[in-house]
C-alpha atoms as a PDB file:
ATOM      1  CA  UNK A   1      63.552 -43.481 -15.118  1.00  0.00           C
ATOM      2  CA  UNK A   2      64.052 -40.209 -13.120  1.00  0.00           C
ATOM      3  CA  UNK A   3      67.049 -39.401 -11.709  1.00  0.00           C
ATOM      4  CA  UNK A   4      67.752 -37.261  -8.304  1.00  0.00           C
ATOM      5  CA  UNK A   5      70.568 -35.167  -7.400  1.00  0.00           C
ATOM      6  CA  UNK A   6      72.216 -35.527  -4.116  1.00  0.00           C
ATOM      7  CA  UNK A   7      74.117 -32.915  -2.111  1.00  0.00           C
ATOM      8  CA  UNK A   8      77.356 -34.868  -3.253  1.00  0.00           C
ATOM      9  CA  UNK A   9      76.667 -34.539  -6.311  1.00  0.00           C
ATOM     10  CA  UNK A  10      76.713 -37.631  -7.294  1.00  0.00           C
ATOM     11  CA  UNK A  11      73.315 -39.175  -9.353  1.00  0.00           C
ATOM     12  CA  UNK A  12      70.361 -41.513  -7.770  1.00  0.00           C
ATOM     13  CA  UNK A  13      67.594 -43.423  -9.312  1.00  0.00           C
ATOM     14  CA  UNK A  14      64.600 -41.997  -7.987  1.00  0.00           C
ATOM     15  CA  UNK A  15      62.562 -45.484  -8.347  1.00  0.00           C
ATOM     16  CA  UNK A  16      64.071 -48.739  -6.645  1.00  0.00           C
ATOM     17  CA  UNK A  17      63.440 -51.513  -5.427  1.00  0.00           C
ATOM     18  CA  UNK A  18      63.037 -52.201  -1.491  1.00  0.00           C
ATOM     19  CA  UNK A  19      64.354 -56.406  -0.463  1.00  0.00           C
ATOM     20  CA  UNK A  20      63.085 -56.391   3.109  1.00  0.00           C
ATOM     21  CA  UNK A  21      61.449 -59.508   4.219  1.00  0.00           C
ATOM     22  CA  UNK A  22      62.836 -61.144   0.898  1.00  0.00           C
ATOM     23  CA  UNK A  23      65.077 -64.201   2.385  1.00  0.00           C
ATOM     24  CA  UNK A  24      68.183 -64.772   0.793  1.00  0.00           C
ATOM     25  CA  UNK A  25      68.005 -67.718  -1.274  1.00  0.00           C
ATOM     26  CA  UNK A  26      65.132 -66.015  -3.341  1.00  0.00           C
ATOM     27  CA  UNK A  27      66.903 -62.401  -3.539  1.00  0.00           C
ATOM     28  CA  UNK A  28      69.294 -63.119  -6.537  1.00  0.00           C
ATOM     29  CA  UNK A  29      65.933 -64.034  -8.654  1.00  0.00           C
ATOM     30  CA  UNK A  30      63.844 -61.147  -7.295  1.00  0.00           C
ATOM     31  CA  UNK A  31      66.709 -58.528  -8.139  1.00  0.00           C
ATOM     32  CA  UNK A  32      67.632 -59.845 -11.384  1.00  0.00           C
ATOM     33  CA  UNK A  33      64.147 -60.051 -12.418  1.00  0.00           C
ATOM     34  CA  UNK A  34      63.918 -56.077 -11.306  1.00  0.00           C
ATOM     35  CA  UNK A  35      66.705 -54.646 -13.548  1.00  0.00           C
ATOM     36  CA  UNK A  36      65.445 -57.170 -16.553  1.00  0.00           C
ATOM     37  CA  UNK A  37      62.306 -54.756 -15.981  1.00  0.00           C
ATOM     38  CA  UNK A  38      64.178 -51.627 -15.654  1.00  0.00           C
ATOM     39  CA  UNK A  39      64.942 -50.960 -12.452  1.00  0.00           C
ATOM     40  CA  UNK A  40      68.588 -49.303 -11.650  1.00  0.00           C
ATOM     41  CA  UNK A  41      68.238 -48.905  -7.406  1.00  0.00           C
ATOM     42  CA  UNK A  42      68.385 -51.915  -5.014  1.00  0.00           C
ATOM     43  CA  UNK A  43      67.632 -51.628  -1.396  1.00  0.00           C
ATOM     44  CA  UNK A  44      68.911 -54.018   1.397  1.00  0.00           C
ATOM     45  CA  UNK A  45      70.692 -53.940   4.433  1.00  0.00           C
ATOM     46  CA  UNK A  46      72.852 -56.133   6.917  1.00  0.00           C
ATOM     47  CA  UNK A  47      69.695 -56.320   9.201  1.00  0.00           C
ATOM     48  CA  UNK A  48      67.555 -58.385   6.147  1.00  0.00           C
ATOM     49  CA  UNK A  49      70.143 -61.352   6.146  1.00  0.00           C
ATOM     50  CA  UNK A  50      69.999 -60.893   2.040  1.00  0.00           C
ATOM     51  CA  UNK A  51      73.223 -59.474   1.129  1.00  0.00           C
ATOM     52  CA  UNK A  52      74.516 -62.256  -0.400  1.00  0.00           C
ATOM     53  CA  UNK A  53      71.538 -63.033  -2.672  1.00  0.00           C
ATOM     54  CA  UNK A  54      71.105 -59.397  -3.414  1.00  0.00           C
ATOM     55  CA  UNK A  55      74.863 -59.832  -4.505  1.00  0.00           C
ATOM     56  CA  UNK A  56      74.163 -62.700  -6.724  1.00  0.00           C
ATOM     57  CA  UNK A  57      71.322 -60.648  -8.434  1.00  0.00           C
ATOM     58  CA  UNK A  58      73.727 -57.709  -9.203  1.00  0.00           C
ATOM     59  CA  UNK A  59      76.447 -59.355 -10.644  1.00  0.00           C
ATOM     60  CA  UNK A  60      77.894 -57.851 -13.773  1.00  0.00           C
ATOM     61  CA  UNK A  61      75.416 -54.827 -12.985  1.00  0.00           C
ATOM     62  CA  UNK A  62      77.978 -53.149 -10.916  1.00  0.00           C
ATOM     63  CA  UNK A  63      81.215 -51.067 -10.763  1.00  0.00           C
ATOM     64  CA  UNK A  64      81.843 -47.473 -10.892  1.00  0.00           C
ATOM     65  CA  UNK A  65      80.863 -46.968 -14.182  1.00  0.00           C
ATOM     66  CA  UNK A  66      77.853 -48.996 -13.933  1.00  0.00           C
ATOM     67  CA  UNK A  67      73.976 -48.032 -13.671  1.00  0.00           C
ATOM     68  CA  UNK A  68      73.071 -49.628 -10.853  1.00  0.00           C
ATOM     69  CA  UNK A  69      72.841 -48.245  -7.788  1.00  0.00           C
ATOM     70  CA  UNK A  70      73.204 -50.438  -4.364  1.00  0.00           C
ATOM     71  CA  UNK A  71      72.319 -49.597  -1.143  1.00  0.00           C
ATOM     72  CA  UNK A  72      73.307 -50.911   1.917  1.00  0.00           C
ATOM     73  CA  UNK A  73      72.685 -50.339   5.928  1.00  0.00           C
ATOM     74  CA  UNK A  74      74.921 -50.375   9.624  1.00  0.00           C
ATOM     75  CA  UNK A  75      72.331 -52.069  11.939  1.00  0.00           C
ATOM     76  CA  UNK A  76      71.858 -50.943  15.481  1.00  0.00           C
ATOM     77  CA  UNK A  77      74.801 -53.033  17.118  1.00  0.00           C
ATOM     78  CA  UNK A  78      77.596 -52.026  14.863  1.00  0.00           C
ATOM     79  CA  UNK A  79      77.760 -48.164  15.239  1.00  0.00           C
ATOM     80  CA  UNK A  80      81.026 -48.730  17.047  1.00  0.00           C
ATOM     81  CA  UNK A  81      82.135 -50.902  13.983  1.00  0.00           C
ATOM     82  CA  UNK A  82      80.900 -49.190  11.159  1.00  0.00           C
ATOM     83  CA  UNK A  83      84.200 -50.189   9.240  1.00  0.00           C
ATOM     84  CA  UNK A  84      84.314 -53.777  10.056  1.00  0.00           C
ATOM     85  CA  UNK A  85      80.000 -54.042   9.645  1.00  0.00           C
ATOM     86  CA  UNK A  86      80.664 -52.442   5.483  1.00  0.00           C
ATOM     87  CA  UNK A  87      83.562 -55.009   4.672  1.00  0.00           C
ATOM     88  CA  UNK A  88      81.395 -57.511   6.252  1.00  0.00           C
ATOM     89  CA  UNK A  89      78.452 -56.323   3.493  1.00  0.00           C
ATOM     90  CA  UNK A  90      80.582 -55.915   0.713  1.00  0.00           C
ATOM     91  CA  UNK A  91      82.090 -59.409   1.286  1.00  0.00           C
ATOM     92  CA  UNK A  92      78.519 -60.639   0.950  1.00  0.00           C
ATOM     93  CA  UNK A  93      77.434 -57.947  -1.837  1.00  0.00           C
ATOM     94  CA  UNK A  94      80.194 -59.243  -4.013  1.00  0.00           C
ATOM     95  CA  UNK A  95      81.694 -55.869  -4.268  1.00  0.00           C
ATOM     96  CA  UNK A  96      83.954 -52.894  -3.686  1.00  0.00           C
ATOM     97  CA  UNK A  97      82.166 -50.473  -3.056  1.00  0.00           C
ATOM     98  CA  UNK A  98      78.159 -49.510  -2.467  1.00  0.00           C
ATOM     99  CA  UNK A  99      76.798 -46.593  -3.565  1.00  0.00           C
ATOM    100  CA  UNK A 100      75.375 -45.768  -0.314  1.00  0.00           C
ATOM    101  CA  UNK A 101      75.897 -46.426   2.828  1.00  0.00           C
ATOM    102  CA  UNK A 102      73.201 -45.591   5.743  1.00  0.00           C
ATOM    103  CA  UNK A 103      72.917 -45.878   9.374  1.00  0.00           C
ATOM    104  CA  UNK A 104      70.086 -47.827   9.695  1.00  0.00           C
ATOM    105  CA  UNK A 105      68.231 -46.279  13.278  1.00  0.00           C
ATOM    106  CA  UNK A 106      69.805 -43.349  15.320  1.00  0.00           C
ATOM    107  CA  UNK A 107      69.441 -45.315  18.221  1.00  0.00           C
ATOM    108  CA  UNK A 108      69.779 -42.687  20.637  1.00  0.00           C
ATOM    109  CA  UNK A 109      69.573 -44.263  23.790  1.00  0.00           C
ATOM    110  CA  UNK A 110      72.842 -45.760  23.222  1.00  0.00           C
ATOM    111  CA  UNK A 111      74.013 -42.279  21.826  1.00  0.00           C
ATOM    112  CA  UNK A 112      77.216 -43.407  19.379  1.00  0.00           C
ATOM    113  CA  UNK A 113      75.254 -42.252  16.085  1.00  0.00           C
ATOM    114  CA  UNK A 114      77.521 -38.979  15.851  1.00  0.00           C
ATOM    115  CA  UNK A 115      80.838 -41.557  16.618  1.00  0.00           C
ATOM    116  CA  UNK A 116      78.896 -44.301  13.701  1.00  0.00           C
ATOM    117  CA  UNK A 117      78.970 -41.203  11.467  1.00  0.00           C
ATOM    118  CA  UNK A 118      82.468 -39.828  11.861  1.00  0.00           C
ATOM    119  CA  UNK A 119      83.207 -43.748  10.814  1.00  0.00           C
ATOM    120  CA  UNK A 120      81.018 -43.257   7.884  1.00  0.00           C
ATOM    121  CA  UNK A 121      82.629 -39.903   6.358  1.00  0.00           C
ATOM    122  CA  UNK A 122      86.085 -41.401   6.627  1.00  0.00           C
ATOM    123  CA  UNK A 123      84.390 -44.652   5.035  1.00  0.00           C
ATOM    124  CA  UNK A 124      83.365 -42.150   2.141  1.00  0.00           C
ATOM    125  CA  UNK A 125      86.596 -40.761   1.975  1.00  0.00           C
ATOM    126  CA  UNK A 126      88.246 -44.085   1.521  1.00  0.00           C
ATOM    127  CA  UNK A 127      85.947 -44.670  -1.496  1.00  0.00           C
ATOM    128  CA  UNK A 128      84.070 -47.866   0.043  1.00  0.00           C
ATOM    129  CA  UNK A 129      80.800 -45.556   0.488  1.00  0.00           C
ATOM    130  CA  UNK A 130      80.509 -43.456  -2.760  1.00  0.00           C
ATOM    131  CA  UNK A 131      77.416 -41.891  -0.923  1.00  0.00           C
ATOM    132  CA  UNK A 132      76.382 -41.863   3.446  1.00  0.00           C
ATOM    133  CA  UNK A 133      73.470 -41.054   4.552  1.00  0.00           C
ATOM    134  CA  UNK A 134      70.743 -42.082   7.416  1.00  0.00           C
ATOM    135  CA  UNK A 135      67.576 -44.105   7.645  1.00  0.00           C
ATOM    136  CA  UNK A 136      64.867 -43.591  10.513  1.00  0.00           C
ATOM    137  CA  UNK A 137      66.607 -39.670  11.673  1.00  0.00           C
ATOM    138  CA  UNK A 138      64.860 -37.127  12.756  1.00  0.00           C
ATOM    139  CA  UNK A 139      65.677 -33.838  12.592  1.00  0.00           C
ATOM    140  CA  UNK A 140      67.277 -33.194  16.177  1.00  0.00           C
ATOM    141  CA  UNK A 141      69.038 -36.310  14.979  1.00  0.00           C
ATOM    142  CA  UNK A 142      70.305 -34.612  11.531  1.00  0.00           C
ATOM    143  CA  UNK A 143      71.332 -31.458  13.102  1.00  0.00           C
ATOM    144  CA  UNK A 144      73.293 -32.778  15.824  1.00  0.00           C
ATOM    145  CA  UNK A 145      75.363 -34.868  13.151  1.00  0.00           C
ATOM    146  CA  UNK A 146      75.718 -31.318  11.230  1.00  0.00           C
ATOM    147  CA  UNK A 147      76.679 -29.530  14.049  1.00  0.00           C
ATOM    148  CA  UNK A 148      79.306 -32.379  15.347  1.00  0.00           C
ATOM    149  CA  UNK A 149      81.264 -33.283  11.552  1.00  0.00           C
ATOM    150  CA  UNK A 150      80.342 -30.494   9.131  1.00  0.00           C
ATOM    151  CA  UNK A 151      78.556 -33.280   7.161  1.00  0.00           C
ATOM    152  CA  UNK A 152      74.738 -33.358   6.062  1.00  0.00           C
ATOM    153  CA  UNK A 153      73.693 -36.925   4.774  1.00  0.00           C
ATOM    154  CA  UNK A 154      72.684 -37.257   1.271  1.00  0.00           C
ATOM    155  CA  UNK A 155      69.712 -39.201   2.154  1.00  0.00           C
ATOM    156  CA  UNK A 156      67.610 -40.172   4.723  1.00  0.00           C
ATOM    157  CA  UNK A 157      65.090 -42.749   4.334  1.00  0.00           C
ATOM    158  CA  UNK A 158      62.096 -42.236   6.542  1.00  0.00           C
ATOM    159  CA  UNK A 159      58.425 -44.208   6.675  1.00  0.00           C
ATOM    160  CA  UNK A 160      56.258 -42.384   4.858  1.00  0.00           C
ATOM    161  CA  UNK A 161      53.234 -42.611   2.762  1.00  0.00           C
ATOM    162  CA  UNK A 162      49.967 -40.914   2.527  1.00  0.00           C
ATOM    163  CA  UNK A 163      48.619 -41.604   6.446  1.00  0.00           C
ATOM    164  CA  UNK A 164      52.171 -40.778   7.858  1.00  0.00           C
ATOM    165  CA  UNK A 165      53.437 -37.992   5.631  1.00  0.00           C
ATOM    166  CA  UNK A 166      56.120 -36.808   8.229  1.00  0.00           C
ATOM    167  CA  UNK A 167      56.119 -33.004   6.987  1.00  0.00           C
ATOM    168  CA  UNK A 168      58.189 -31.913   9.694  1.00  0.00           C
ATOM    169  CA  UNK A 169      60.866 -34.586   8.446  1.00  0.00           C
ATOM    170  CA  UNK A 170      60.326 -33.543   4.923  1.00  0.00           C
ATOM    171  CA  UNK A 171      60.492 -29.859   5.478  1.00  0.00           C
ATOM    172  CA  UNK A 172      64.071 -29.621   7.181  1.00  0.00           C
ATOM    173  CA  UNK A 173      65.681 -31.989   4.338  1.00  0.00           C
ATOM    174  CA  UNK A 174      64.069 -29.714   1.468  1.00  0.00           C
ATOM    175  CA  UNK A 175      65.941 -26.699   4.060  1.00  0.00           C
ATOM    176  CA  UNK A 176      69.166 -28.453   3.993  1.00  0.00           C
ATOM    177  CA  UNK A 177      69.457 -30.551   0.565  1.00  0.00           C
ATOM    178  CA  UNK A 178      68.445 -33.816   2.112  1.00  0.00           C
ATOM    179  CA  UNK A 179      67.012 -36.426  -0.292  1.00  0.00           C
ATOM    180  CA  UNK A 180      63.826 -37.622   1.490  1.00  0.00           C
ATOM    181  CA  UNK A 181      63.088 -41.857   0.644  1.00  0.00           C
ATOM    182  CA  UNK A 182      60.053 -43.494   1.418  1.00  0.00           C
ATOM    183  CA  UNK A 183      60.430 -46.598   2.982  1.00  0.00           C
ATOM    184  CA  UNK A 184      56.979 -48.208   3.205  1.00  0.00           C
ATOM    185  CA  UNK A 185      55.205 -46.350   0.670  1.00  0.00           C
ATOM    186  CA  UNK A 186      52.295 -47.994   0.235  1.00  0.00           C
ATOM    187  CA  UNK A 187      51.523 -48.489   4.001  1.00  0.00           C
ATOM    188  CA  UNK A 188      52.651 -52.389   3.919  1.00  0.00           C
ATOM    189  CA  UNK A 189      49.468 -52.875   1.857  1.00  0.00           C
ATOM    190  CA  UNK A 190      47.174 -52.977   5.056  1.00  0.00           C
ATOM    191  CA  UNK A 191      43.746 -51.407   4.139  1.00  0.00           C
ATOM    192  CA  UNK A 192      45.572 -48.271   2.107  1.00  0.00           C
ATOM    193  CA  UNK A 193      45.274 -49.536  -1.284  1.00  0.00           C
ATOM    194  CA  UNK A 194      41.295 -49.977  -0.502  1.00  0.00           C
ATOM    195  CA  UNK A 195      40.690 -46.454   0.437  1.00  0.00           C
ATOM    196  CA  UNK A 196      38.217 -45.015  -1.568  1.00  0.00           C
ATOM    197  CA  UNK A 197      40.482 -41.856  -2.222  1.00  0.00           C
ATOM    198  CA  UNK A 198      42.873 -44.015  -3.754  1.00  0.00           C
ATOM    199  CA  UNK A 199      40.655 -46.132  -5.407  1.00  0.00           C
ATOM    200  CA  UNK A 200      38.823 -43.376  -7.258  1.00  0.00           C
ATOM    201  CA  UNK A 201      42.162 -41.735  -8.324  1.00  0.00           C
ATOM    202  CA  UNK A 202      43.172 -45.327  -9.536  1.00  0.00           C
ATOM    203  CA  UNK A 203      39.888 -45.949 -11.555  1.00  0.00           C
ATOM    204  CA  UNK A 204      39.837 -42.463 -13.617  1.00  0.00           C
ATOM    205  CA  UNK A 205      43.362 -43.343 -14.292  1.00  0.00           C
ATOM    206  CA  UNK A 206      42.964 -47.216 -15.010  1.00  0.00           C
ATOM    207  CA  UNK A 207      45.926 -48.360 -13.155  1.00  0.00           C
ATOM    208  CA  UNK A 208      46.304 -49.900  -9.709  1.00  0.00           C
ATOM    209  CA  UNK A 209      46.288 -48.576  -6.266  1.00  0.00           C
ATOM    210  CA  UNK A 210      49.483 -49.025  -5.633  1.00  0.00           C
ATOM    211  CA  UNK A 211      51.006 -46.958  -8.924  1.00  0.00           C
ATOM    212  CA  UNK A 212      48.762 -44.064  -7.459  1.00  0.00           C
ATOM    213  CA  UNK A 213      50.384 -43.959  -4.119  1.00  0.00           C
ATOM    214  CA  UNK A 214      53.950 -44.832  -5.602  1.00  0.00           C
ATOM    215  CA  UNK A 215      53.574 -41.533  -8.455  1.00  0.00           C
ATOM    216  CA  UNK A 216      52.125 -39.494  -5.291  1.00  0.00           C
ATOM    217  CA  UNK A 217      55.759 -39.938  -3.891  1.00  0.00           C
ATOM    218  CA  UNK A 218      57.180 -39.491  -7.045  1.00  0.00           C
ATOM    219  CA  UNK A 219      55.205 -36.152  -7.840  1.00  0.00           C
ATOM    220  CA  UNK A 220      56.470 -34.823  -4.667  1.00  0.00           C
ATOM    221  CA  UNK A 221      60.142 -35.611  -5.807  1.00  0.00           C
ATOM    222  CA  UNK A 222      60.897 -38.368  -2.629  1.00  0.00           C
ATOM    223  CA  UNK A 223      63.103 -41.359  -3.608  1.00  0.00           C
ATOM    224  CA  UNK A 224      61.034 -44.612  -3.303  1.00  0.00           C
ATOM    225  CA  UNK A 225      62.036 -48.026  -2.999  1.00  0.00           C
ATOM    226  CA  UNK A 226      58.902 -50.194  -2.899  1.00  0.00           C
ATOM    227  CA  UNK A 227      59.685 -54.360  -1.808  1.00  0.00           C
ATOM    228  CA  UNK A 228      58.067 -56.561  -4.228  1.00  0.00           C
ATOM    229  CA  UNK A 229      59.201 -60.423  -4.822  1.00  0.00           C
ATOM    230  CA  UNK A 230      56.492 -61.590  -7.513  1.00  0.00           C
ATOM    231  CA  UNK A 231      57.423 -60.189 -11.514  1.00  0.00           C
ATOM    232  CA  UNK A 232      54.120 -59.227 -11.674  1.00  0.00           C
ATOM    233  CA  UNK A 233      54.241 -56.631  -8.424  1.00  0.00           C
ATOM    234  CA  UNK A 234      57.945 -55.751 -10.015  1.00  0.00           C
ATOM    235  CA  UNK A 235      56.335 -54.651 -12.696  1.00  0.00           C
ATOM    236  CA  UNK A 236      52.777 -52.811 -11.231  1.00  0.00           C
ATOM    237  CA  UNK A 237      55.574 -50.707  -9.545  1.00  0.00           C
ATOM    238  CA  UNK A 238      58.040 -49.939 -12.055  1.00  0.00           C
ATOM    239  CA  UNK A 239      54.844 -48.764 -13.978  1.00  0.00           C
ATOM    240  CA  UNK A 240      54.171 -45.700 -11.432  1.00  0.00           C
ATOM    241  CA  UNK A 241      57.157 -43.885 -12.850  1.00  0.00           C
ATOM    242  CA  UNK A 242      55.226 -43.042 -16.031  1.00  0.00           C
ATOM    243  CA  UNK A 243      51.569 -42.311 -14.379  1.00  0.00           C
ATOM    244  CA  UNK A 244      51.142 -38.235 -14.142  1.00  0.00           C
ATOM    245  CA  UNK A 245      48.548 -37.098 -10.984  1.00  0.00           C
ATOM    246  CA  UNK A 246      46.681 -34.075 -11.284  1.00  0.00           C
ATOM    247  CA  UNK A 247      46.732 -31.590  -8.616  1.00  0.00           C
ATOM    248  CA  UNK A 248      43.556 -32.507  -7.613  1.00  0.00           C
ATOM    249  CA  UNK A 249      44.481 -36.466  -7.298  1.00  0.00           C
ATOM    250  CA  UNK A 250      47.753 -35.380  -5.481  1.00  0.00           C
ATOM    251  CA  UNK A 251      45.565 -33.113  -2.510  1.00  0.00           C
ATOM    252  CA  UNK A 252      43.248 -35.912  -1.738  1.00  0.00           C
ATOM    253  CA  UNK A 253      46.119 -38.123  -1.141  1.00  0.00           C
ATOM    254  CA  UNK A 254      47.737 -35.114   0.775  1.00  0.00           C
ATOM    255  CA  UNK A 255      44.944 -34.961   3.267  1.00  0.00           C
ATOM    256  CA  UNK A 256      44.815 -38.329   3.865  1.00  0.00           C
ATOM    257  CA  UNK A 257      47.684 -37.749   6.508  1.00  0.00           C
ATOM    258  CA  UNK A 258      47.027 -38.723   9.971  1.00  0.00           C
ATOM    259  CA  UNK A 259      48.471 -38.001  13.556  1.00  0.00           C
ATOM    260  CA  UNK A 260      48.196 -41.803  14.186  1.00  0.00           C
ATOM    261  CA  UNK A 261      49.617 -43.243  10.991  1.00  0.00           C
ATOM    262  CA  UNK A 262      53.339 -44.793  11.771  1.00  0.00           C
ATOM    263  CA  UNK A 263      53.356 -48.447  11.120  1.00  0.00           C
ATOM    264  CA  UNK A 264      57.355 -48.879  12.360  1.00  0.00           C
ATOM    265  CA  UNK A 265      59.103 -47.986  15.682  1.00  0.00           C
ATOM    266  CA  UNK A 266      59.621 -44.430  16.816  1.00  0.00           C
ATOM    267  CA  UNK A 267      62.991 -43.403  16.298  1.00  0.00           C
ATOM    268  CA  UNK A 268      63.062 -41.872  19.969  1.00  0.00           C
ATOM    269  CA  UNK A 269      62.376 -45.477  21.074  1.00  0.00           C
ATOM    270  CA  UNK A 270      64.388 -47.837  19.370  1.00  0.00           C
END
């Protein structure tokens, strides 16, 4: 499994695995059956009521010598209690400490996302967030949060996949060391995975639809964390990290990007 390097210089599993819409009393399975496979990187957040279950899957996976990596997110109505909100997930995680920490939305009507991530560096600093970072920023967003603590996150996990390729986004994390993850990678299935560009590329490699798109994000070096409950979807995915596109597979999925394409709220609107 490939590895990424943050800005903190601290180690990330490039592949994970994504738990949204996965309800808590079937998380523990779904996780478990994940790092049985291989995977290293779970993805959940306060907002997908599966903290505890995620924590039950993870047990005896974690610690910080361990090889797992756990994610975690502040929803919208705690950015004035980002302390209180991260106890409240590690109490259901099971742990100490996750391995990152994200604000979930900038939510900028409400404009406390530079307060949320004061809360978050001193959260870091106390060694309850080994990595912070963002989810949903854009990059008016990412430099006022520069400009106000001195801190850049180590991540930011934006939708993107190939009809909402959000180069703008992309471009000003490459320019200031910002790991880029897709959330949403494969579109939420829709009609994606039946597009004939992705089907061809899938046929003269004989694997699915979904490993093309999932190695297209890999090949352009964004972390991915793709939500799968069934072992045999675990799997399908896991199985991207070892399919190599040509550059001629990885421009037809490049110009597949739209103007049109989000799926998920606008950051500017939530």
């Amino acid at each position: 499994m490939t590895n990424l390097t943050l800005n903190d210089g601290r180690i990330m599993p490039q592949l994970g695995m994504g738990t949204w819409q996965i309800p808590d009393p079937q998380a523990a399975l779904v996780v478990r059956k994940g790092f049985d496979l291989g995977f290293r990187l779970v993805d959940t957040a306060a907002i997908y009521g599966n903290e505890r279950g995620v924590g039950d899957g993870i047990k005896g996976e974690t610690g910080p010598d361990g090889d797992v990596w756990i994610t975690t997110k502040l929803w919208n109505d705690r950015h004035g209690d980002a302390t209180a909100a991260l106890d409240e997930s590690l109490s259901l995680l099971g742990i100490d400490a996750v391995d990152l920490y994200l604000i979930h939305w900038p939510v900028p009507r409400e404009d406390d996302y530079v307060a949320a991530w004061q809360a978050l560096i001193a959260l870091r600093e106390a060694g309850k967030a080994r990595s912070i970072g963002v989810s949903n920023f854009l990059p008016e967003h990412l430099e006022r949060l520069a400009s106000e603590t001195g801190v850049v996150p180590a991540v930011n996990q934006i939708e993107l996949h190939p009809r909402f390729q959000q180069r703008e986004a992309r471009e000003y994390h490459a320019e200031h060391g910002i790991v880029t993850q897709s959330w949403s990678p494969i579109g939420q299935g829709k009609d994606l995975l039946t597009d004939p560009a992705i089907t061809a590329i899938a046929d003269r490699h004989s694997r699915s639809a979904a490993q093309v798109v999932l190695a297209w994000h890999l090949a352009k070096g964004f972390s991915v964390i793709p939500k799968a409950s069934s072992p045999d979807h675990l799997s399908d995915n896991l199985a991207a990290a070892d399919l190599t596109l040509d550059d001629d597979d990885i421009a037809a999925i490049d110009a597949m990007d739209t103007e049109d394409g989000r799926l998920g709220p606008d950051p500017r609107e939530m």
